[in-house]
N, C-alpha and C. Protein backbone atom coordinates (compact mmCIF):
# COMPACT_ATOMS: atom_id res chain seq x y z
N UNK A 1 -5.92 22.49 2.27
CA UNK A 1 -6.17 23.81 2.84
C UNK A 1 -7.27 23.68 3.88
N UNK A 2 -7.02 24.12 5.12
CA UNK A 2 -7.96 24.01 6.56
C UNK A 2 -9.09 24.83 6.21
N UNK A 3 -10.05 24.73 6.30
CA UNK A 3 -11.45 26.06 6.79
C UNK A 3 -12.02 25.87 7.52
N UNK A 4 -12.57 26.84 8.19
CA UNK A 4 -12.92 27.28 9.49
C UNK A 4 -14.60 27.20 8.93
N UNK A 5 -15.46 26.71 10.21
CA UNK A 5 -16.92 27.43 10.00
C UNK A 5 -17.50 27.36 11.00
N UNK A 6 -18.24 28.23 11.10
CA UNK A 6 -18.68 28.14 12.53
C UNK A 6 -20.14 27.48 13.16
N UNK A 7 -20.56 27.37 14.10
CA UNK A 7 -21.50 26.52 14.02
C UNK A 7 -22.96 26.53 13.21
N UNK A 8 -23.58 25.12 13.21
CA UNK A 8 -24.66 25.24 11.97
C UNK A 8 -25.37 24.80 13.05
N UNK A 9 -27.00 25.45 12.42
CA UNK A 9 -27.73 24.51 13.21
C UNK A 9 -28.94 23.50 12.91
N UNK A 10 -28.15 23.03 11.47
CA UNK A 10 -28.94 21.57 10.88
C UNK A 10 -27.85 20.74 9.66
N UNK A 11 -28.30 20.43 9.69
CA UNK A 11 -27.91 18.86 9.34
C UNK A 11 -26.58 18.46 10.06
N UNK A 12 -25.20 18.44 9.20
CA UNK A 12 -23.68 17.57 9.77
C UNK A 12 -23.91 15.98 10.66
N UNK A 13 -23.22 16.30 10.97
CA UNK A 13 -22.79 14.53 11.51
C UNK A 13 -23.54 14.34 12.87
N UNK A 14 -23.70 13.30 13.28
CA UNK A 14 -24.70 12.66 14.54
C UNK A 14 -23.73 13.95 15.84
N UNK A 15 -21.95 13.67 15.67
CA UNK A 15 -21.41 14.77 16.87
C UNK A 15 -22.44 16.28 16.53
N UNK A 16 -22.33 16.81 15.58
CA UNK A 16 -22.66 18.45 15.42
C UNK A 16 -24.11 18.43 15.77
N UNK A 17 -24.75 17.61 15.27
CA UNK A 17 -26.34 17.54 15.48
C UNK A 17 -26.23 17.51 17.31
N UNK A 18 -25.66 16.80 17.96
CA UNK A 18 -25.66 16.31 19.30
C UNK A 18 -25.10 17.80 19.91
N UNK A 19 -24.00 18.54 19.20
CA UNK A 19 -23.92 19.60 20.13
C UNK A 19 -24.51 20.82 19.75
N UNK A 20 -25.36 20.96 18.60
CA UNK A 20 -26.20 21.72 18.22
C UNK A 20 -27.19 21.87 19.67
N UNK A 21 -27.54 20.48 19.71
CA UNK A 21 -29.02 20.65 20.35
C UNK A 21 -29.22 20.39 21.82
N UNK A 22 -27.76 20.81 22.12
CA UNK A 22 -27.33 21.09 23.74
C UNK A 22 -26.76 22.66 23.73
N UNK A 23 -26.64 23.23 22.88
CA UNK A 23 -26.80 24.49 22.54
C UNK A 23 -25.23 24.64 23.45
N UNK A 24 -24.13 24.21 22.27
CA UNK A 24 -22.94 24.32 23.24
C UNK A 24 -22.19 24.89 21.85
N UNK A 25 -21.36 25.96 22.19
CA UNK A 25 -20.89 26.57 21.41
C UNK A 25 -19.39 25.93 20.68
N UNK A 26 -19.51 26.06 19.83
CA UNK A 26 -18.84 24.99 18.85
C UNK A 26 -17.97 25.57 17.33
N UNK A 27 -16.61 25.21 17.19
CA UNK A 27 -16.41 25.61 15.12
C UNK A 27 -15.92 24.48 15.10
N UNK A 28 -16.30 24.15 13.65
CA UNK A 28 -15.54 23.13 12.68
C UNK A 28 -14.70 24.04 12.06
N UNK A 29 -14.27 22.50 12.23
CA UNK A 29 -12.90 22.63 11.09
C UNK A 29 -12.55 21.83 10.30
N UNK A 30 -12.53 21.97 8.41
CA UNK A 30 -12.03 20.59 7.52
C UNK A 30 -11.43 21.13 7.05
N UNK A 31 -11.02 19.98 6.50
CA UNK A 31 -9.61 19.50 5.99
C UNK A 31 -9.62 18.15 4.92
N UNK A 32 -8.57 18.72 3.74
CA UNK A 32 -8.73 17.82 2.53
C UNK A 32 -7.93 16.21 3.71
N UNK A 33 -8.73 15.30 3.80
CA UNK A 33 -7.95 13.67 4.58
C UNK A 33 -7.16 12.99 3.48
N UNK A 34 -6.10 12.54 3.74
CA UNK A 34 -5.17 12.48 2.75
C UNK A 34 -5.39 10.29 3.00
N UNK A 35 -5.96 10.16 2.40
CA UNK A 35 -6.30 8.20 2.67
C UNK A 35 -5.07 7.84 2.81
N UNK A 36 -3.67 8.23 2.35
CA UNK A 36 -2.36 7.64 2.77
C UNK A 36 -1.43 7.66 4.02
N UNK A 37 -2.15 9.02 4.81
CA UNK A 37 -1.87 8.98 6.01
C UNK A 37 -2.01 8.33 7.20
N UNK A 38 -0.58 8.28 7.90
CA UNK A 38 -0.72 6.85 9.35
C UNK A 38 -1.30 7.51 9.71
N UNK A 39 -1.40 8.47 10.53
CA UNK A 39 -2.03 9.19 11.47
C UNK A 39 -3.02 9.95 11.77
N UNK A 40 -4.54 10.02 11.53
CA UNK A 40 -5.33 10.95 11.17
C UNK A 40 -5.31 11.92 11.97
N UNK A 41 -5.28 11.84 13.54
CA UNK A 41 -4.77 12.94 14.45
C UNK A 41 -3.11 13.89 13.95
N UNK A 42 -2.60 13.66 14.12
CA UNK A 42 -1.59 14.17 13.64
C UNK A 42 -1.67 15.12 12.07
N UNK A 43 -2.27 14.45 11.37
CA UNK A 43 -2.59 15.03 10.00
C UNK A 43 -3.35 15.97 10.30
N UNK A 44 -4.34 15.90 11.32
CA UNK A 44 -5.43 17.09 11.56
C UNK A 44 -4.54 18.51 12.17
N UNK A 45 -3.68 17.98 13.19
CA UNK A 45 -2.77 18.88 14.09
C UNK A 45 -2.23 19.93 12.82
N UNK A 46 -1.68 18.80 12.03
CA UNK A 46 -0.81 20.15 10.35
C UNK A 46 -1.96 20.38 10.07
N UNK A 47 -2.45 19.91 9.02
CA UNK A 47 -3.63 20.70 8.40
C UNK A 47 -3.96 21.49 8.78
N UNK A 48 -4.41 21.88 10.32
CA UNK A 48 -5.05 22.94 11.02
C UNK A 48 -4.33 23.68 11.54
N UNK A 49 -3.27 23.70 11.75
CA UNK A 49 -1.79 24.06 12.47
C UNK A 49 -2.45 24.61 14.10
N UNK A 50 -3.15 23.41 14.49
CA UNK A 50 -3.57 23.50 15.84
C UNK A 50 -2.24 21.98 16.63
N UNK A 51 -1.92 22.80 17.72
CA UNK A 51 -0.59 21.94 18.40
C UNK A 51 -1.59 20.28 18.53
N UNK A 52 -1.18 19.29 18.42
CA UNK A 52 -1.33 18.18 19.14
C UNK A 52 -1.55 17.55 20.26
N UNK A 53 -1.57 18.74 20.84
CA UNK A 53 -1.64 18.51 22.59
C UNK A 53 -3.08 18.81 22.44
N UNK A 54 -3.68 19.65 21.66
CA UNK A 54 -4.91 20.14 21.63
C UNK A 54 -5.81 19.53 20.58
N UNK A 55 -5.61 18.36 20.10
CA UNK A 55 -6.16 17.67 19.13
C UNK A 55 -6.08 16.17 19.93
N UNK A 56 -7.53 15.89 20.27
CA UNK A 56 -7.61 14.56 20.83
C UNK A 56 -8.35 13.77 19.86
N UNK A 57 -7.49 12.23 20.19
CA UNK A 57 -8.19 11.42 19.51
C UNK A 57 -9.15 10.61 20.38
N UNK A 58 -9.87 10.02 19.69
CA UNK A 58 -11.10 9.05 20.11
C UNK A 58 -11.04 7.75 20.02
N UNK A 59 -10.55 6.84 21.27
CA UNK A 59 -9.89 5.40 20.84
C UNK A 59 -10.95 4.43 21.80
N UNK A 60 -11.97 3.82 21.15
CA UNK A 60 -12.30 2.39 21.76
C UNK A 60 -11.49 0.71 22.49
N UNK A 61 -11.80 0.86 23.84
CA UNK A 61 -10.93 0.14 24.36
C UNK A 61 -12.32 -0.92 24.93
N UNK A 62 -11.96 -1.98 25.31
CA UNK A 62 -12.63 -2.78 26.15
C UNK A 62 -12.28 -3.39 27.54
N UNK A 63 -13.52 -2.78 28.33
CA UNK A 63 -12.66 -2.69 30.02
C UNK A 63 -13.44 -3.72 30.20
N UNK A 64 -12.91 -4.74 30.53
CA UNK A 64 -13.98 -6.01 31.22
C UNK A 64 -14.57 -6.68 30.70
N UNK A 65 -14.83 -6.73 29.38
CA UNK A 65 -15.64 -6.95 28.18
C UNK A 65 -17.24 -5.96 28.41
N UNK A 66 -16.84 -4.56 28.64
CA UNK A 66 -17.30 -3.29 27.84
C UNK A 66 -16.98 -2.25 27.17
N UNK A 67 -17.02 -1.78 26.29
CA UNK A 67 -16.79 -1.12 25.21
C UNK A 67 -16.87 0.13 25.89
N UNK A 68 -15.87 1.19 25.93
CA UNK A 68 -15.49 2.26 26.89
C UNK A 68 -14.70 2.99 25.74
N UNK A 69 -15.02 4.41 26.03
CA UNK A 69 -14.05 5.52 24.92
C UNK A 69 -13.18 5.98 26.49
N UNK A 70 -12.10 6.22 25.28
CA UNK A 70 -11.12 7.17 25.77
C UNK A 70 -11.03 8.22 25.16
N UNK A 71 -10.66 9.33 25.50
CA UNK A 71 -10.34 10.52 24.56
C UNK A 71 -8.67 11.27 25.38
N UNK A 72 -7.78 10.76 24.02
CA UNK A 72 -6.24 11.48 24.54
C UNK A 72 -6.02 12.77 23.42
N UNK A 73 -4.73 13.16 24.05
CA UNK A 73 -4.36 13.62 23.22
C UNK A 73 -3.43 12.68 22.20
N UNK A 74 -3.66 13.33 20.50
CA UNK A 74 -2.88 12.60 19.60
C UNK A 74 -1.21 12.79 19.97
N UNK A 75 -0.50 13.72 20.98
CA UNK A 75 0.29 13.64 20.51
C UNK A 75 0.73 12.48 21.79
N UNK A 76 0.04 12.03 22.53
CA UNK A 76 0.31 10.52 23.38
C UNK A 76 -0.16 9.38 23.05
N UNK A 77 -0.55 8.90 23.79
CA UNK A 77 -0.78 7.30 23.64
C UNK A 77 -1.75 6.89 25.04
N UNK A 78 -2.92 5.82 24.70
CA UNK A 78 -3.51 5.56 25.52
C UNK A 78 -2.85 4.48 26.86
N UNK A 79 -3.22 5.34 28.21
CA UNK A 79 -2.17 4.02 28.92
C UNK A 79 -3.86 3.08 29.54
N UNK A 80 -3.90 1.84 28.80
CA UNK A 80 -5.17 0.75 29.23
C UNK A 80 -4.50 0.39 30.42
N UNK A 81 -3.96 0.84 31.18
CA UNK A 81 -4.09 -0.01 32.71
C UNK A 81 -4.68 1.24 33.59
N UNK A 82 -4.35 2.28 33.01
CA UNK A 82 -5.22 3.84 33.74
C UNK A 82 -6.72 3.74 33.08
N UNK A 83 -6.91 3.63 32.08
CA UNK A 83 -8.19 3.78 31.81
C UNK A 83 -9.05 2.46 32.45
N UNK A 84 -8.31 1.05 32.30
CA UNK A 84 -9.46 0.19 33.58
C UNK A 84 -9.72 1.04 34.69
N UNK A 85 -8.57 1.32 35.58
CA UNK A 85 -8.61 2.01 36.86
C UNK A 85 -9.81 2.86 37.00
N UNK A 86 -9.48 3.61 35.80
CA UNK A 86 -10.59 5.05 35.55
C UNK A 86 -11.65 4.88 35.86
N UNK A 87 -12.65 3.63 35.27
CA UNK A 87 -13.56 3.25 35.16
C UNK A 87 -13.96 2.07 36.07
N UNK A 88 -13.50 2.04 37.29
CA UNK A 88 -13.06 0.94 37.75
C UNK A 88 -13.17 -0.60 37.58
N UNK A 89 -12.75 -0.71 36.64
CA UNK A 89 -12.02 -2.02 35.79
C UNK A 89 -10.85 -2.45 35.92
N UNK A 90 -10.92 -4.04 35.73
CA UNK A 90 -9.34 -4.79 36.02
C UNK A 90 -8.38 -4.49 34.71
N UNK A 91 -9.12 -4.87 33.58
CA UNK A 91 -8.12 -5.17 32.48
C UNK A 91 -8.98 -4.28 31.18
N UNK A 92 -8.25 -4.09 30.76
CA UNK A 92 -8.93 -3.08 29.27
C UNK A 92 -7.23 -3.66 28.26
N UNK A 93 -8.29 -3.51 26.89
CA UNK A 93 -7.26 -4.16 26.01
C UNK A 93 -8.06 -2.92 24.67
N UNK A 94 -7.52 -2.87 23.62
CA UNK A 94 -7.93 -2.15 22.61
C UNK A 94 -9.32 -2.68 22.14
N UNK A 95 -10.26 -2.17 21.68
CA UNK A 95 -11.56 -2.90 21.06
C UNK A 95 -11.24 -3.17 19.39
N UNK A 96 -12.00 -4.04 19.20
CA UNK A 96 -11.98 -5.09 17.43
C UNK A 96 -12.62 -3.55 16.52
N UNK A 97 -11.64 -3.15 15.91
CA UNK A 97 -12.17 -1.90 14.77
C UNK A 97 -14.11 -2.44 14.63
N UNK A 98 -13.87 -3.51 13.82
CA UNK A 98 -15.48 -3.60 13.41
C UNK A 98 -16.18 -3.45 14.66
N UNK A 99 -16.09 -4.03 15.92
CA UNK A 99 -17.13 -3.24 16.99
C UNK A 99 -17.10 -2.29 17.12
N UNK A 100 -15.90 -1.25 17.46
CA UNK A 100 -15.79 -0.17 17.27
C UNK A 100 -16.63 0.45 16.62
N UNK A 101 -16.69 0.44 15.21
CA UNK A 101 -17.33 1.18 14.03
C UNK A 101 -18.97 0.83 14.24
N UNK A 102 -19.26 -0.49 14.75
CA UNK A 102 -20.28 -1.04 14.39
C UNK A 102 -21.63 -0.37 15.93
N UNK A 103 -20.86 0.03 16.94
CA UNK A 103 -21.59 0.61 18.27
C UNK A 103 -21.43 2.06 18.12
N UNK A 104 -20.22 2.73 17.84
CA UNK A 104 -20.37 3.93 17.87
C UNK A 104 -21.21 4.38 16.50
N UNK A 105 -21.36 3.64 15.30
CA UNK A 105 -22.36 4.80 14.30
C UNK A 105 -20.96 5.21 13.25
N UNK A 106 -19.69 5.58 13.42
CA UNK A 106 -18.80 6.39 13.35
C UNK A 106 -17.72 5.23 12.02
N UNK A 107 -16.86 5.32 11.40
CA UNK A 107 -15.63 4.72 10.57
C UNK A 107 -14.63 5.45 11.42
N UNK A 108 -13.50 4.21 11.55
CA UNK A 108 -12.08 4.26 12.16
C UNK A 108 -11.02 5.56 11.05
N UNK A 109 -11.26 6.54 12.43
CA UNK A 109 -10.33 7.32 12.04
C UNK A 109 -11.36 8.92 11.55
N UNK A 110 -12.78 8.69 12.11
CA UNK A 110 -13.52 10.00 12.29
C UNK A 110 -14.71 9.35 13.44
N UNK A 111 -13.88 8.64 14.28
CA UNK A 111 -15.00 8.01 15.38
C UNK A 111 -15.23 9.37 16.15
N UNK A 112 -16.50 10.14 16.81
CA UNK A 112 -16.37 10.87 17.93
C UNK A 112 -16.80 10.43 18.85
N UNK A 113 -16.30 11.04 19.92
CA UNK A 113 -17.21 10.96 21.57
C UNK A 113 -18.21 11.26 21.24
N UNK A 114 -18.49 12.53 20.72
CA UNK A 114 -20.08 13.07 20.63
C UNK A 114 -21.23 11.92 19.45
N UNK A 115 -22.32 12.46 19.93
CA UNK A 115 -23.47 11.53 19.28
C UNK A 115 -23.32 10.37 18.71
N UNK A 116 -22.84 9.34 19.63
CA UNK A 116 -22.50 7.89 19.38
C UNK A 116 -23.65 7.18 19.29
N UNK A 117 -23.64 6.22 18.20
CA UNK A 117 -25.35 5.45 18.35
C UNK A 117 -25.60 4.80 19.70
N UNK A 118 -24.66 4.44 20.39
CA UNK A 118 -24.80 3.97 21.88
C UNK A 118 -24.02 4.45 22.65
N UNK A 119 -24.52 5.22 23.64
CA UNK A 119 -23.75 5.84 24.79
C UNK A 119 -22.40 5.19 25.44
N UNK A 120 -21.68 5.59 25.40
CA UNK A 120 -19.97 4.06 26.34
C UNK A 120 -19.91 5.61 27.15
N UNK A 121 -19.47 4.28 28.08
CA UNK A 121 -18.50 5.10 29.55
C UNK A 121 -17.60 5.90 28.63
N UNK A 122 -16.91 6.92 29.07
CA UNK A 122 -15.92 7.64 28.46
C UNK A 122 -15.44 8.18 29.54
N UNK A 123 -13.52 8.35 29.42
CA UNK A 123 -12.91 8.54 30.02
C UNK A 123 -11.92 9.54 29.63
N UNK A 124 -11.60 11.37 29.29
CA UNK A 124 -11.68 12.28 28.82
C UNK A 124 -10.41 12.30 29.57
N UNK A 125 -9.02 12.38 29.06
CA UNK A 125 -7.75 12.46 29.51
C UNK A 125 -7.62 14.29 30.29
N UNK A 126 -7.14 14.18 31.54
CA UNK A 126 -7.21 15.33 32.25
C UNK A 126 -6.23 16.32 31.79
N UNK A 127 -5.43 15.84 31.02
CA UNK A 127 -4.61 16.97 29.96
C UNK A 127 -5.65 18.13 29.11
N UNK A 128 -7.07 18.02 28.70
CA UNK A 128 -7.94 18.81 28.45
C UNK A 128 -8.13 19.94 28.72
N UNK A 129 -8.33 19.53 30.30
CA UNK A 129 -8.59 20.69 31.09
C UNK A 129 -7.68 22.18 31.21
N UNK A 130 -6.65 22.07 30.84
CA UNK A 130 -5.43 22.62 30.42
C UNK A 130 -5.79 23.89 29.44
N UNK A 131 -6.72 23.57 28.35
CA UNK A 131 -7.26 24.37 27.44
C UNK A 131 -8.38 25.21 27.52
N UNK A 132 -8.50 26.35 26.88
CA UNK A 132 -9.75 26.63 26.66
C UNK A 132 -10.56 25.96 25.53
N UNK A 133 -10.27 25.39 24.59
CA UNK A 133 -11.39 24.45 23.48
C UNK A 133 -10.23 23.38 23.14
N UNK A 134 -10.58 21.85 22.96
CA UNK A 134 -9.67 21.07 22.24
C UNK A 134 -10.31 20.57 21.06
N UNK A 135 -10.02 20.27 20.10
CA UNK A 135 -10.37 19.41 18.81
C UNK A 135 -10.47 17.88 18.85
N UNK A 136 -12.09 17.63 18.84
CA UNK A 136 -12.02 16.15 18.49
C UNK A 136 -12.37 15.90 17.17
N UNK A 137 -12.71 14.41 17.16
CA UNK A 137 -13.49 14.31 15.29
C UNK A 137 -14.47 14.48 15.39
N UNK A 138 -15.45 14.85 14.58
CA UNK A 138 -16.97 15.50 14.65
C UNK A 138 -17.85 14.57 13.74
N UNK A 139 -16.85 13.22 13.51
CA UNK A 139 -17.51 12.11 12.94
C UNK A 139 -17.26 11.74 11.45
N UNK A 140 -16.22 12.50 11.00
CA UNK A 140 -16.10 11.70 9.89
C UNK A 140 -14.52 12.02 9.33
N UNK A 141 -13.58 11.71 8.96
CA UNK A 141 -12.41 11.76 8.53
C UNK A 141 -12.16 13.11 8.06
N UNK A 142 -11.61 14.12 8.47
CA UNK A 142 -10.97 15.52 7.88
C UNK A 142 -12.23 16.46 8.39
N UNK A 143 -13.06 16.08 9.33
CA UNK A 143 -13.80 17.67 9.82
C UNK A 143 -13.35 16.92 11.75
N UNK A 144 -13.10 18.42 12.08
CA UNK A 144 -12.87 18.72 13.43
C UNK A 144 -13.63 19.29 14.46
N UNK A 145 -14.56 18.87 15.34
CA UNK A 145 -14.94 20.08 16.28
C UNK A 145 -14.27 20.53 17.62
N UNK A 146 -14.12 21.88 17.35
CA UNK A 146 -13.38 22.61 18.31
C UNK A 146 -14.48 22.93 19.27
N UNK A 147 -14.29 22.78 20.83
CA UNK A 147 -15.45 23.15 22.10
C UNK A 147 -14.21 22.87 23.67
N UNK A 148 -15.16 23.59 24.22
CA UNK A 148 -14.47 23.91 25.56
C UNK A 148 -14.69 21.98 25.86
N UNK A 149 -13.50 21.65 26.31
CA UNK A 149 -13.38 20.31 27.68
C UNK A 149 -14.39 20.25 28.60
N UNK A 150 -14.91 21.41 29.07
CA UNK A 150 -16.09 20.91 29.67
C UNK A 150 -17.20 20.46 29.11
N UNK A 151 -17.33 21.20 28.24
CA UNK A 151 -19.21 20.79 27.71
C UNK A 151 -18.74 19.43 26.70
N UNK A 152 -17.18 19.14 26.25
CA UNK A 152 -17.03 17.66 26.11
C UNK A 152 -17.60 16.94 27.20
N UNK A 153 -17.09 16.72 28.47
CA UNK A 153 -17.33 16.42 29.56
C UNK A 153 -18.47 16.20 29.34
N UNK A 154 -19.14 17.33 29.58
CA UNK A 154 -20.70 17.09 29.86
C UNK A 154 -21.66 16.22 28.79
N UNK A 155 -21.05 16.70 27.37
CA UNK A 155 -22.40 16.10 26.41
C UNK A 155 -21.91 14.45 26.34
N UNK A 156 -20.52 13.92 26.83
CA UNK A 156 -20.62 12.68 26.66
C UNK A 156 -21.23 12.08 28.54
N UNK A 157 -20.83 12.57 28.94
CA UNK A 157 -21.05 11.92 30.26
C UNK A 157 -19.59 11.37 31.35
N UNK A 158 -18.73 12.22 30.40
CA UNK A 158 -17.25 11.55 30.64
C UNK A 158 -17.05 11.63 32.35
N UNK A 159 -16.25 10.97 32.25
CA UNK A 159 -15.01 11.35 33.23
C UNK A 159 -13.82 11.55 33.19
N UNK A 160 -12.96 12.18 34.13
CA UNK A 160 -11.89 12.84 33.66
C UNK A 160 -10.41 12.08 34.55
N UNK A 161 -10.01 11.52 33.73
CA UNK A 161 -8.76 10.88 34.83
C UNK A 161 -7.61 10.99 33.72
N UNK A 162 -5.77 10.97 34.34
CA UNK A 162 -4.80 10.77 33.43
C UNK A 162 -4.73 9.25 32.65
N UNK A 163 -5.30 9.42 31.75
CA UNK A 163 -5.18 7.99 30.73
C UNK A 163 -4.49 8.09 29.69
N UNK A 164 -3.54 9.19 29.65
CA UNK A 164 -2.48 9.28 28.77
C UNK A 164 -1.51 9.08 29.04
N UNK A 165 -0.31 8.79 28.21
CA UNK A 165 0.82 9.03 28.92
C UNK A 165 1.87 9.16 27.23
N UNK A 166 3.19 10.10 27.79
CA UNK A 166 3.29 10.42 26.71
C UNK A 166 3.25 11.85 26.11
């Protein structure tokens, strides 16, 4: 069963703390995470019965040998020859889960853009913009934060190019 809450302004996860204190208007959303599920995006999309187009996931890639986020939507797929481009990089390949987990602060499968222990380039799929709020992970498996694409934009430092496809 989904619940809604709306923003707090102490404690939650390194993301909520990070958009707490940029004073960017924000709801969670959890959800019981089912550990048997392929898909944690997708699972979030039902659970919440928010479309998929509007539920992005958070995927670590490595452009050049640097560690770079992408943020798509779950219901595509990351295209790594747009996201080098993005960032202007030759080659990007997926990043090793354990670096992944081990730079962002975050476990595979509630990684966020927001309040990463180390800042990465990020590259914010221009399908976003499309919306008024999209859903990322807010840092931990089965909670969601819902916020406008821009002040994503802004609190990571993103940029915005088609790195989806799909």
């Amino acid at each position: 069963m989904a619940r809604k809450k709306q923003r707090t302004g102490s404690g939650g996860t390194p993301a909520t703390v990070a958009a707490t204190k940029a004073g960017v208007a924000f709801t969670l959303h959890s959800y019981e995470h089912d550990p048997a599920s392929p898909s944690y995006g997708e699972e979030a999309a039902e659970a919440l019965g928010i479309g998929p187009e509007r539920i992005f996931k958070t995927l670590v890639a490595e452009v050049d040998g640097t560690l770079t986020v992408a943020v798509v939507p779950v219901s595509g797929s990351l295209d790594l020859k747009a996201l080098a481009s993005a960032v202007g990089g030759k080659r990007a390949s997926m990043a090793d889960p354990a670096a992944a987990e081990r730079t962002t602060g975050y476990v595979r499968g509630g990684i966020s853009p927001l309040g990463q222990r180390r800042a990465l380039p990020t590259v914010v799929d221009t399908s976003a913009e499309r919306y008024g709020t999209v859903c990322v992970s807010a840092g931990r498996r089965g909670l969601e934060i819902e916020l406008a694409p821009a002040d994503l934009v802004r609190l990571t430092g993103a940029v915005t190019a088609p790195v989806a496809r799909g």
